[in-house]
N, C-alpha and C. Protein backbone atom coordinates (compact mmCIF):
# COMPACT_ATOMS: atom_id res chain seq x y z
N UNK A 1 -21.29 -17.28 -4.53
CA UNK A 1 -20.86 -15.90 -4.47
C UNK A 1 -19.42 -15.81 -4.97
N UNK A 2 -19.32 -14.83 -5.84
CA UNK A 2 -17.74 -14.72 -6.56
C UNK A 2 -17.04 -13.79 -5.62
N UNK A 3 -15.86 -14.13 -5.40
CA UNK A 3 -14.86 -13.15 -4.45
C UNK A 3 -14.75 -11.70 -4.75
N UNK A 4 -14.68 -10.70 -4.40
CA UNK A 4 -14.52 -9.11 -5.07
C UNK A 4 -12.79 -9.16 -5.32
N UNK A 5 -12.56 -8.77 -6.92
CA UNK A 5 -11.45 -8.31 -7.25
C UNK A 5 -10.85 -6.87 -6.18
N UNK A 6 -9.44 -7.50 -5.57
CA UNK A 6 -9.00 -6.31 -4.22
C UNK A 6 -8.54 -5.09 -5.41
N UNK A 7 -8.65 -5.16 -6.78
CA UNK A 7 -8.09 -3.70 -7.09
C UNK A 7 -9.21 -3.46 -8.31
N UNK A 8 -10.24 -3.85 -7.90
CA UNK A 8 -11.07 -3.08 -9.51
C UNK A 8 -11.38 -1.48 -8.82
N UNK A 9 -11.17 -0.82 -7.54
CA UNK A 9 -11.55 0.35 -7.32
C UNK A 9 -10.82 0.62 -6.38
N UNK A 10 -10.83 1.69 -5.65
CA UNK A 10 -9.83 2.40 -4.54
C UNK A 10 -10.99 2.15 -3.33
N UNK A 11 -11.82 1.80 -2.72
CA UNK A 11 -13.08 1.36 -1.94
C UNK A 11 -12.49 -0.37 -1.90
N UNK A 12 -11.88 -1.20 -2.98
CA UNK A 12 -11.38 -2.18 -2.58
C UNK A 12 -9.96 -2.01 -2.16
N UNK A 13 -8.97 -1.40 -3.09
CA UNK A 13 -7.76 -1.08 -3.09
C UNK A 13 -7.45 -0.92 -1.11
N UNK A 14 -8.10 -0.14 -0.91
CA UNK A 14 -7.72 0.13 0.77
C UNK A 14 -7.54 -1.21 1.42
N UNK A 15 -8.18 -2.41 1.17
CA UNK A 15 -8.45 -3.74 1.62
C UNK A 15 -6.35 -3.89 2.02
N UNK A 16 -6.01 -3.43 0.79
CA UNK A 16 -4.60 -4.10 0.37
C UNK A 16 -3.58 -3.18 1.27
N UNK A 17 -4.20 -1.91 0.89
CA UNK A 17 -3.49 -0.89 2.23
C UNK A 17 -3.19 -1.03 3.44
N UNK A 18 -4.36 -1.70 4.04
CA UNK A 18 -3.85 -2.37 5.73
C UNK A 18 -2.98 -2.94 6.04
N UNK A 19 -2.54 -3.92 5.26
CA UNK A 19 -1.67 -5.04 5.21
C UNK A 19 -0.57 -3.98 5.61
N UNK A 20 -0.07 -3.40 4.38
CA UNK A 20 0.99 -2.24 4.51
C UNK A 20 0.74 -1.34 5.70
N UNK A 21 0.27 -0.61 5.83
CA UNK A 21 0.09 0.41 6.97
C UNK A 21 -0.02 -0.59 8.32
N UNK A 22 0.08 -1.88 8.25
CA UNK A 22 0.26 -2.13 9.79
C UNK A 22 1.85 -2.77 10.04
N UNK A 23 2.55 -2.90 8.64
CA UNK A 23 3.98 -2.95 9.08
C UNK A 23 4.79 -1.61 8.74
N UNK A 24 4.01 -0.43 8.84
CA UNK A 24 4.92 0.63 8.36
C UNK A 24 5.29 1.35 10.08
N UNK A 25 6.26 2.00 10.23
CA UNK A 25 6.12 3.31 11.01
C UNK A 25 5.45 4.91 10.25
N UNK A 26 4.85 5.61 11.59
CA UNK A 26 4.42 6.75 10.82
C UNK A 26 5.16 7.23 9.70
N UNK A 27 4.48 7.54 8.67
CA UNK A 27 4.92 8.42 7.68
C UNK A 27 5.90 7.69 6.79
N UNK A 28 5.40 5.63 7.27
CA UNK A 28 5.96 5.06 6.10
C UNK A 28 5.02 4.85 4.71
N UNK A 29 6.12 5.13 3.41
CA UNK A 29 5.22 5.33 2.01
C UNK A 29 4.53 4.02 1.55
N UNK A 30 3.45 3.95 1.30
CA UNK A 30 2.37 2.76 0.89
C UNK A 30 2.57 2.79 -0.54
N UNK A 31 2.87 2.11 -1.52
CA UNK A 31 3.09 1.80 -2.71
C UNK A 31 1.59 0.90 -2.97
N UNK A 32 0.42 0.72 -3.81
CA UNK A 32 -0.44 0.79 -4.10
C UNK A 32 -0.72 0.01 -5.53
N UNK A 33 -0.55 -1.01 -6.26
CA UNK A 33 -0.40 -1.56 -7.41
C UNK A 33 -1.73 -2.02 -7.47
N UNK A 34 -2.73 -1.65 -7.92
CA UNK A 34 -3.92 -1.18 -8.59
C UNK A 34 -4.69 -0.84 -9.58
N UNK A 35 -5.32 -1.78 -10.25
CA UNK A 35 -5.74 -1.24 -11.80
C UNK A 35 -6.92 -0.08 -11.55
N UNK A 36 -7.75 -0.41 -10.53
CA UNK A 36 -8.98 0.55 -10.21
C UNK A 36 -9.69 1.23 -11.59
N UNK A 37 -9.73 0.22 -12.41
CA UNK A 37 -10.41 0.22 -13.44
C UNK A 37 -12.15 1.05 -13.53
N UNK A 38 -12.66 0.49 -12.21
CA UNK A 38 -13.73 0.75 -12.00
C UNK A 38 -13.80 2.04 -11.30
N UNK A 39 -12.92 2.74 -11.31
CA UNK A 39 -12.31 4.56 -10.66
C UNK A 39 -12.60 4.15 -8.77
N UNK A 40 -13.34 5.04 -8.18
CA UNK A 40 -13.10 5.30 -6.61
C UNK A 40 -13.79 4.18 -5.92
N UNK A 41 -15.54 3.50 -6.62
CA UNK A 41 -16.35 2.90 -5.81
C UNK A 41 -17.02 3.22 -5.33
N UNK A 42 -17.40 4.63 -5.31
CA UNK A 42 -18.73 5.16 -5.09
C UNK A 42 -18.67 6.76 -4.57
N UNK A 43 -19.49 7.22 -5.12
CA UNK A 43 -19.74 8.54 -4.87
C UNK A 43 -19.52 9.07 -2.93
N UNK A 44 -20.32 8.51 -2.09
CA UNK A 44 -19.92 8.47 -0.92
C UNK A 44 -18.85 8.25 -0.33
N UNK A 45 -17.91 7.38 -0.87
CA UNK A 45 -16.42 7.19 -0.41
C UNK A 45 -15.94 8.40 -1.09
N UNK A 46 -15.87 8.65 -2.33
CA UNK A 46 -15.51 9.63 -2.97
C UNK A 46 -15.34 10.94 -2.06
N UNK A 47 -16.47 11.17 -1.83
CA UNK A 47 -16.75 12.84 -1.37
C UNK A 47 -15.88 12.78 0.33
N UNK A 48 -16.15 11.35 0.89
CA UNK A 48 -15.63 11.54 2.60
C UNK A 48 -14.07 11.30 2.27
N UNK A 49 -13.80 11.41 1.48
CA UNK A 49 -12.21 11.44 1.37
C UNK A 49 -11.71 12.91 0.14
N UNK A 50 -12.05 13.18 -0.39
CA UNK A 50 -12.12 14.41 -1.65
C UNK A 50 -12.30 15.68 -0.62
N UNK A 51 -13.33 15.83 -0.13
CA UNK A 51 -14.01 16.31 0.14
C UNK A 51 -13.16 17.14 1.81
N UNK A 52 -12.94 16.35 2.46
CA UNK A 52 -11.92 16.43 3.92
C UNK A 52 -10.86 16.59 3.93
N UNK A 53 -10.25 16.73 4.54
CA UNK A 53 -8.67 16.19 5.23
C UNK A 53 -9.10 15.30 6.12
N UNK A 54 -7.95 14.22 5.64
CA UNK A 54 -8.12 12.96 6.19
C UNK A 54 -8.29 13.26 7.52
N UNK A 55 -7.05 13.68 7.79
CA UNK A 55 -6.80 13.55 9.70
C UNK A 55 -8.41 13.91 10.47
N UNK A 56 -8.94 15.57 9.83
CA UNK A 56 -9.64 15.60 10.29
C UNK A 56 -11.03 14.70 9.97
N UNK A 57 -11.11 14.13 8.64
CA UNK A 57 -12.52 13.29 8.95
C UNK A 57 -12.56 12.19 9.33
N UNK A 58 -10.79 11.62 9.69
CA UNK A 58 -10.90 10.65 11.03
C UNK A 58 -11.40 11.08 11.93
N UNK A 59 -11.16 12.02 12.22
CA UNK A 59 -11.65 12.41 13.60
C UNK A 59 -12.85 12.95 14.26
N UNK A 60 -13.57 13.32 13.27
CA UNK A 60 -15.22 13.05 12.86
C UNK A 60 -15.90 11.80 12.75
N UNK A 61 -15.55 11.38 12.14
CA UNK A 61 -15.73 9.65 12.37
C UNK A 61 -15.59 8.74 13.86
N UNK A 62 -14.33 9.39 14.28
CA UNK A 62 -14.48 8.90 16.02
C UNK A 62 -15.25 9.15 16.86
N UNK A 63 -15.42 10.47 16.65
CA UNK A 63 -16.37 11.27 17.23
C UNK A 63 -17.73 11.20 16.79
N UNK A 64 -18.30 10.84 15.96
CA UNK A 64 -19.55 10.77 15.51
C UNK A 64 -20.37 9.84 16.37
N UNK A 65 -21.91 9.78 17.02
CA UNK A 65 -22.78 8.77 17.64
C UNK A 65 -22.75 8.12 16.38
N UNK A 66 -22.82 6.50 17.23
CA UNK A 66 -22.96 5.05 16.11
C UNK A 66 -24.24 5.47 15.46
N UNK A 67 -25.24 5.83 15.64
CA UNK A 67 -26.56 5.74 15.17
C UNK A 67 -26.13 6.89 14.00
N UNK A 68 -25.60 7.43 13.97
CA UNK A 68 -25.21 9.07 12.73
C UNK A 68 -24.37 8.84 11.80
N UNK A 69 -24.09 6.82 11.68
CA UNK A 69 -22.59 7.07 11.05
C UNK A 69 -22.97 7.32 9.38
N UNK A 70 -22.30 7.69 8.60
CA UNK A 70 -22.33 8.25 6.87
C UNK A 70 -22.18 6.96 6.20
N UNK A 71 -23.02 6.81 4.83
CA UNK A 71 -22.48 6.03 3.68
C UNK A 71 -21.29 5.65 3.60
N UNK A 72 -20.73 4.48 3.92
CA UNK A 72 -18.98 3.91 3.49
C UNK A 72 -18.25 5.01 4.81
N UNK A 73 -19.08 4.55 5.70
CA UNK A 73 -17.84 5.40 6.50
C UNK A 73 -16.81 4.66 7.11
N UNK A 74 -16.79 3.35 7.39
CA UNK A 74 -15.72 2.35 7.74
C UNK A 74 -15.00 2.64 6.74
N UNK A 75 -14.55 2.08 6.15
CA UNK A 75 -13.75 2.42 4.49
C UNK A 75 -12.89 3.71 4.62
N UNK A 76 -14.18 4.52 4.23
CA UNK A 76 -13.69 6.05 4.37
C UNK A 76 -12.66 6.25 5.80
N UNK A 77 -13.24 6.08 6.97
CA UNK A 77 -12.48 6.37 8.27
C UNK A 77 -11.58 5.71 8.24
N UNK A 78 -11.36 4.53 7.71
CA UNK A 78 -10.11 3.23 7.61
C UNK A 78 -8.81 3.80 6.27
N UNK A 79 -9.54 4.66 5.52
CA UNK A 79 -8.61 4.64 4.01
C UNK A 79 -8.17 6.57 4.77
N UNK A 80 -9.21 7.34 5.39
CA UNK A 80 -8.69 9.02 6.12
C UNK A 80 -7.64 8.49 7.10
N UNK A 81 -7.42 7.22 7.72
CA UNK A 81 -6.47 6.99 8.75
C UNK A 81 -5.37 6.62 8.05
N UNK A 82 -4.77 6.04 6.99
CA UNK A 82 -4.35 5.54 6.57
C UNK A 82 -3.52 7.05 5.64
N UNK A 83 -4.29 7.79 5.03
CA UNK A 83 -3.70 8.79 4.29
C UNK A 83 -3.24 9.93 5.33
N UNK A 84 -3.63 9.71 6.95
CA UNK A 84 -3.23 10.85 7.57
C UNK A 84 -1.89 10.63 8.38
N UNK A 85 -1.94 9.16 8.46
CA UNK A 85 -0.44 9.00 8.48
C UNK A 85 1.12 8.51 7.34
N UNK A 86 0.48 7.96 6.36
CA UNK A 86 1.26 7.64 5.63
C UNK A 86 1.26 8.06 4.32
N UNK A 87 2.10 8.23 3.03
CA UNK A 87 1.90 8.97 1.58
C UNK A 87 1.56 7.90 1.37
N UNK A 88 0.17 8.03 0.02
CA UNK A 88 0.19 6.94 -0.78
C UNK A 88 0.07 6.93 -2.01
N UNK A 89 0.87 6.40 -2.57
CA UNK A 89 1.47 5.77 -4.29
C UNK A 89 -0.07 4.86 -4.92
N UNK A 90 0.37 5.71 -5.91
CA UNK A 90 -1.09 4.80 -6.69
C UNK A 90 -0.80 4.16 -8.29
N UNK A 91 0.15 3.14 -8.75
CA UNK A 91 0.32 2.93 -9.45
C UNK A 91 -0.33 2.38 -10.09
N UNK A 92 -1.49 2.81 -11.59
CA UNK A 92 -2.54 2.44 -12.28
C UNK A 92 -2.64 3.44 -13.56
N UNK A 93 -2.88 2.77 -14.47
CA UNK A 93 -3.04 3.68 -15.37
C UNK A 93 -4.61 3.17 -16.38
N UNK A 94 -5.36 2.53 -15.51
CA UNK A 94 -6.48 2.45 -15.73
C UNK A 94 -7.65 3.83 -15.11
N UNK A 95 -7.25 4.63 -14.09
CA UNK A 95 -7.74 5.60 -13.18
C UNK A 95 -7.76 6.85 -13.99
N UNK A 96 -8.46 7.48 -13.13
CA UNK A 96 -8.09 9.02 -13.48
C UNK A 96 -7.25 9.62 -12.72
N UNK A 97 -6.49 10.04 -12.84
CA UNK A 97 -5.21 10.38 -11.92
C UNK A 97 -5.64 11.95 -11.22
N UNK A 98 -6.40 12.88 -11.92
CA UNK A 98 -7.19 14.06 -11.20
C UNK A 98 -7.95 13.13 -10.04
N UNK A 99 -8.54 11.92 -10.05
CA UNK A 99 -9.49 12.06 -9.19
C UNK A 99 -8.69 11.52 -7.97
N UNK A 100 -7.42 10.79 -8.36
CA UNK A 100 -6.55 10.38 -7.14
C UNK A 100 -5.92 11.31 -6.68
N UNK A 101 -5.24 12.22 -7.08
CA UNK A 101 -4.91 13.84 -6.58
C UNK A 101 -6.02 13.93 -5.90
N UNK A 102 -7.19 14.21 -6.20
CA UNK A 102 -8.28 14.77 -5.39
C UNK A 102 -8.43 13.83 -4.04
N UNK A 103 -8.07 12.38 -4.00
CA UNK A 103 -8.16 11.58 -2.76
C UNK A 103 -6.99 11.47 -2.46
N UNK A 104 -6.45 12.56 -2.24
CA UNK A 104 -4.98 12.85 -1.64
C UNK A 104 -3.99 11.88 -1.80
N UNK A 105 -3.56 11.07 -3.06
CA UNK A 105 -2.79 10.16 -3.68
C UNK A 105 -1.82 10.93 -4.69
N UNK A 106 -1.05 10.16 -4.56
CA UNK A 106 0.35 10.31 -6.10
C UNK A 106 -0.04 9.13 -6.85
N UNK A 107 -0.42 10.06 -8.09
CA UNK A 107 -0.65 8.57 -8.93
C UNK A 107 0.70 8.84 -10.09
N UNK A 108 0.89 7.17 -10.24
CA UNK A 108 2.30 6.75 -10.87
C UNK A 108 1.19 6.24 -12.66
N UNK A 109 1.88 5.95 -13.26
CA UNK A 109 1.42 5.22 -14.61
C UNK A 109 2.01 4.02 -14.52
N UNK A 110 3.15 3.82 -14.27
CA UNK A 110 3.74 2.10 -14.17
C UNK A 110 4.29 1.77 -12.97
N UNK A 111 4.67 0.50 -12.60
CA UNK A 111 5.56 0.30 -11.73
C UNK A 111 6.61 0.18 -12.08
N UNK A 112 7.27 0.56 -13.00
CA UNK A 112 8.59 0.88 -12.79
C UNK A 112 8.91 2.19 -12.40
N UNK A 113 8.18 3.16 -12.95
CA UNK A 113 8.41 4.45 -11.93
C UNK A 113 8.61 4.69 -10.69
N UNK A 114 8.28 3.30 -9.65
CA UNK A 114 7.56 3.25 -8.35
C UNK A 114 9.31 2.31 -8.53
N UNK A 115 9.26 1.46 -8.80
CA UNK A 115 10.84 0.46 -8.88
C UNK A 115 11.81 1.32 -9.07
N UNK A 116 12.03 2.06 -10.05
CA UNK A 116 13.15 3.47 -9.78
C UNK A 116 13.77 3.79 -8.80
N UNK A 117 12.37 4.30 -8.10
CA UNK A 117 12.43 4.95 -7.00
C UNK A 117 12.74 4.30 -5.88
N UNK A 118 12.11 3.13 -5.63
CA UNK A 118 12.47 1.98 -4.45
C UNK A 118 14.42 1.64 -4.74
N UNK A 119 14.85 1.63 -6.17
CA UNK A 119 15.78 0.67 -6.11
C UNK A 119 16.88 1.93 -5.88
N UNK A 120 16.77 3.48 -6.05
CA UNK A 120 17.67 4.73 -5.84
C UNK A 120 17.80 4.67 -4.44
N UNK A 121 16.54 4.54 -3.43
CA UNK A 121 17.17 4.84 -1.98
C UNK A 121 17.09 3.45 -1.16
N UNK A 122 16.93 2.21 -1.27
CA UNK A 122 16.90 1.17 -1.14
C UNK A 122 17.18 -0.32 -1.80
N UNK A 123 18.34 -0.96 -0.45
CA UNK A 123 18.54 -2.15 -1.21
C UNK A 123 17.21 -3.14 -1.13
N UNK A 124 17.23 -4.38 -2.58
CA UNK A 124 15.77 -5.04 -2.43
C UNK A 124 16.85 -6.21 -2.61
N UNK A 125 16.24 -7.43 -1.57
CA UNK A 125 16.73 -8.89 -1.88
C UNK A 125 15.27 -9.66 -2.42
N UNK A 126 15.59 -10.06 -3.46
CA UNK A 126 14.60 -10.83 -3.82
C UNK A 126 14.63 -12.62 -3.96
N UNK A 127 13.67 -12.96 -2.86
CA UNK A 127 13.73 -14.48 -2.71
C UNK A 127 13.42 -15.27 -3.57
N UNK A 128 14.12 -16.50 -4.57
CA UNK A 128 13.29 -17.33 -5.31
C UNK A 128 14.21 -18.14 -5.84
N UNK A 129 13.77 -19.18 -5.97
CA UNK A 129 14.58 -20.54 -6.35
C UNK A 129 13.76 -20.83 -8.24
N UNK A 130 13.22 -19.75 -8.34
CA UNK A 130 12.45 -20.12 -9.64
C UNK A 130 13.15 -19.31 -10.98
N UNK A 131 13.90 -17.98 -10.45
CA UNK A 131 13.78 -17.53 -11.18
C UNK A 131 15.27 -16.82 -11.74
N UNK A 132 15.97 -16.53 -13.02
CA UNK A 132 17.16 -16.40 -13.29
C UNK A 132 17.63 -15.36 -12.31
N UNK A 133 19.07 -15.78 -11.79
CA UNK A 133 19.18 -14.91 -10.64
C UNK A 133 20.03 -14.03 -11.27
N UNK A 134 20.33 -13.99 -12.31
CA UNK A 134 21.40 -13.30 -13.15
C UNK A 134 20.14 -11.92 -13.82
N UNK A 135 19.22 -12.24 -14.13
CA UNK A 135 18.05 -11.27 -14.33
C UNK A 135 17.85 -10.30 -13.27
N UNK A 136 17.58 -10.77 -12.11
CA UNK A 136 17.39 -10.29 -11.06
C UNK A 136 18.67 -9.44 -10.63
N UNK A 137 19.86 -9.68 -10.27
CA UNK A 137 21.40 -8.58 -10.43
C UNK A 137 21.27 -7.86 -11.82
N UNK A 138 20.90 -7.96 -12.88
CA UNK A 138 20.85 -6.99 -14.10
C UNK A 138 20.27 -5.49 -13.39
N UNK A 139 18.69 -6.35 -12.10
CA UNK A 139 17.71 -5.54 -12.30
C UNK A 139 17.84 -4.79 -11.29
N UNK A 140 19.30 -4.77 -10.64
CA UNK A 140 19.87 -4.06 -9.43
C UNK A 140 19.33 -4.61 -7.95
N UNK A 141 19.12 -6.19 -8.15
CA UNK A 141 18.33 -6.18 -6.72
C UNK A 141 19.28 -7.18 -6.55
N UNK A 142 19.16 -8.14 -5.67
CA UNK A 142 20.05 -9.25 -4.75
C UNK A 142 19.39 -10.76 -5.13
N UNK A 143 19.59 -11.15 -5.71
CA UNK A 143 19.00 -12.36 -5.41
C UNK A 143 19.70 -13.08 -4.22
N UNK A 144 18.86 -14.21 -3.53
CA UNK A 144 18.81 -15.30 -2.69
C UNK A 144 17.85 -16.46 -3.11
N UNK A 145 18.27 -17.95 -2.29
CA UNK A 145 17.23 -18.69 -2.52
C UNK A 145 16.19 -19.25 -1.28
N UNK A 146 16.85 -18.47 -0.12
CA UNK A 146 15.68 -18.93 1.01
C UNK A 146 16.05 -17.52 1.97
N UNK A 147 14.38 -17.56 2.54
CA UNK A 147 14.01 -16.22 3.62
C UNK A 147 15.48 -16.43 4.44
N UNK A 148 15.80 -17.70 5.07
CA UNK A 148 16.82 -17.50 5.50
C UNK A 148 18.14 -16.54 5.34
N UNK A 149 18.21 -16.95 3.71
CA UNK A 149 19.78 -16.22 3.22
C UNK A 149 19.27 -14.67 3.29
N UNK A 150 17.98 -14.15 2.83
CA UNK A 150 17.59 -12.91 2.82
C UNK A 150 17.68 -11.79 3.96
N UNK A 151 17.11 -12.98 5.13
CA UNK A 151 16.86 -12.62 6.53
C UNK A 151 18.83 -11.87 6.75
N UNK A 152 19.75 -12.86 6.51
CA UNK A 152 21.10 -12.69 7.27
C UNK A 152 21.23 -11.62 6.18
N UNK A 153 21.14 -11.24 5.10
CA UNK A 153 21.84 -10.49 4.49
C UNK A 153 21.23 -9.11 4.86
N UNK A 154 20.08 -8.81 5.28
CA UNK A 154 19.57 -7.62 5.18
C UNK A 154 20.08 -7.07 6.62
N UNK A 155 20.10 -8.59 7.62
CA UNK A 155 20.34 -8.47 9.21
C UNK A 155 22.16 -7.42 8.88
N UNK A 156 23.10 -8.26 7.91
CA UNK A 156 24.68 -7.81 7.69
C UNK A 156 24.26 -6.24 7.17
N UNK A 157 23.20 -6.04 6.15
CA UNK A 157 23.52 -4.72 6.35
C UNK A 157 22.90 -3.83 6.47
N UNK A 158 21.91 -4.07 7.59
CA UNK A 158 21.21 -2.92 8.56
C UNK A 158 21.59 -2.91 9.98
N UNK A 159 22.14 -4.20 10.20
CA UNK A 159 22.56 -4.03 11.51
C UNK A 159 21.72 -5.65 12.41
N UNK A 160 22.40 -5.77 13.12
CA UNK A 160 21.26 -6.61 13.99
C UNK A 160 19.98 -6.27 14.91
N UNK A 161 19.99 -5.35 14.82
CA UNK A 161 18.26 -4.50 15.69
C UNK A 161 17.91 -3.92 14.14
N UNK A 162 18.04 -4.17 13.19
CA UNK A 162 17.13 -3.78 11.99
C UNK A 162 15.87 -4.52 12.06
N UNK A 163 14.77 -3.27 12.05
CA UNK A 163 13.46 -3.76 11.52
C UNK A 163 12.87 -4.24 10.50
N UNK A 164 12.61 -6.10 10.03
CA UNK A 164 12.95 -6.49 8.52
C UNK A 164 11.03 -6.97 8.31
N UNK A 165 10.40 -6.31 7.33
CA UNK A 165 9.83 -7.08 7.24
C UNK A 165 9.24 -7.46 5.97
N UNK A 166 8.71 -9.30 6.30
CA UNK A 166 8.60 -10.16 5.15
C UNK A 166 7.29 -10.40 4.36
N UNK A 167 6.89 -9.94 3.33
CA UNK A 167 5.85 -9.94 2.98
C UNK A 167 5.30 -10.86 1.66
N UNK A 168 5.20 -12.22 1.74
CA UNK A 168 5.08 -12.92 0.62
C UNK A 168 3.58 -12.59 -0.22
N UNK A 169 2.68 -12.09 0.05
CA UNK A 169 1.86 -12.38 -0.71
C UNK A 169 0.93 -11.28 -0.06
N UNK A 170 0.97 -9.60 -0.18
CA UNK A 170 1.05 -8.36 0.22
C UNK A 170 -1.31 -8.35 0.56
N UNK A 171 -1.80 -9.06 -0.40
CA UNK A 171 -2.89 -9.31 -0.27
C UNK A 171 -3.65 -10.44 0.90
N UNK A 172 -3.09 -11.26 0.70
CA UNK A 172 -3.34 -12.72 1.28
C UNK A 172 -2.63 -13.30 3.13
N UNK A 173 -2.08 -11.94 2.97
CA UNK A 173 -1.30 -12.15 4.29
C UNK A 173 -2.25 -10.82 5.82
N UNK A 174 -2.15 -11.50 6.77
CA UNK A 174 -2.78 -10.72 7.78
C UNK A 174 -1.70 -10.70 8.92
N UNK A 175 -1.03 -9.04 9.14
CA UNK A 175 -0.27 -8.80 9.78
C UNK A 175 -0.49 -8.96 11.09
N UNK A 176 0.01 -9.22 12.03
CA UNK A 176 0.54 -9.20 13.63
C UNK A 176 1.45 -8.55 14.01
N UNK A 177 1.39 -7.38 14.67
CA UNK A 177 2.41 -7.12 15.52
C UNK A 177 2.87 -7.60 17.41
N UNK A 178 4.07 -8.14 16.96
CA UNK A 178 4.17 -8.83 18.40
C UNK A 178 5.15 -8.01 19.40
């Protein structure tokens, strides 16, 4: 069995969303890097998200008897929870961008539009011992070479009760909150 690509559709794309939405606070923005080549993933996800307001067809979904539940309604109830608390960025320019408007998304064309925007109201330290660090200050961000140095610098300037968090590999990683 071959693994499912996490961004050939927005039905996988959500997979990648959790990750994010479980280190955000309410009404933190989900940035979304996604080819979704293959558009939504199915007509049924389509319509329980198009079709509703999230909040409320979460809440149809809670409420619904197990025996009544809809086509892709995990998904759907998992991707309506997800859009009813947080904005989400859809950077792809493989999509149709009407149909991500219609699933209550901002769709971007590149990520640098989405980098713009991150680097105007936020500082970024970027960790790596691989890569020209002189590239990286061109590109307005910080370089460092270990989580360590990253960790103290973000701790110097947010404060020491700043909430930091580290995300190496935004797919492959399964959040905990402790």
């Amino acid at each position: 069995m071959s693994p499912v690509v996490l961004d050939q559709n927005i039905y996988q794309a959500v997979k990648g969303m959790c990750s994010a939405e479980a280190t955000l606070p309410e009404g933190g923005v989900i940035i979304d890097v996604a080819g979704c080549a293959d558009g939504h993933g199915g007509e049924g996800f389509y319509h329980n998200i198009a079709d509703n307001d999230p909040a409320e067809f979460e809440r149809a979904c809670i409420d619904r008897p197990k025996d009544e539940t809809l086509p892709d309604q995990w998904t759907s109830q998992i991707f309506a929870r997800i859009l009813a608390h947080h904005p989400v960025i859809m950077v792809t320019d493989l999509c149709d961008h009407q149909m991500l408007k219609d699933m209550h998304m901002t769709p971007v064309n590149t990520i640098e539009q989405i980098f713009a925007r991150i680097l105007a109201h936020h500082p970024v330290i970027m960790v790596t011992d691989l890569c020209d660090h002189q590239m990286i200050k061109d590109m307005h961000m910080t370089p460092v070479n270990t989580l360590d140095e990253a960790l103290k610098l973000a701790f110097e300037m947010k404060g020491a009760d700043a909430k930091v968090a580290v995300i190496p590999d935004g797919l492959g990683v399964v959040v905990a909150q402790h």
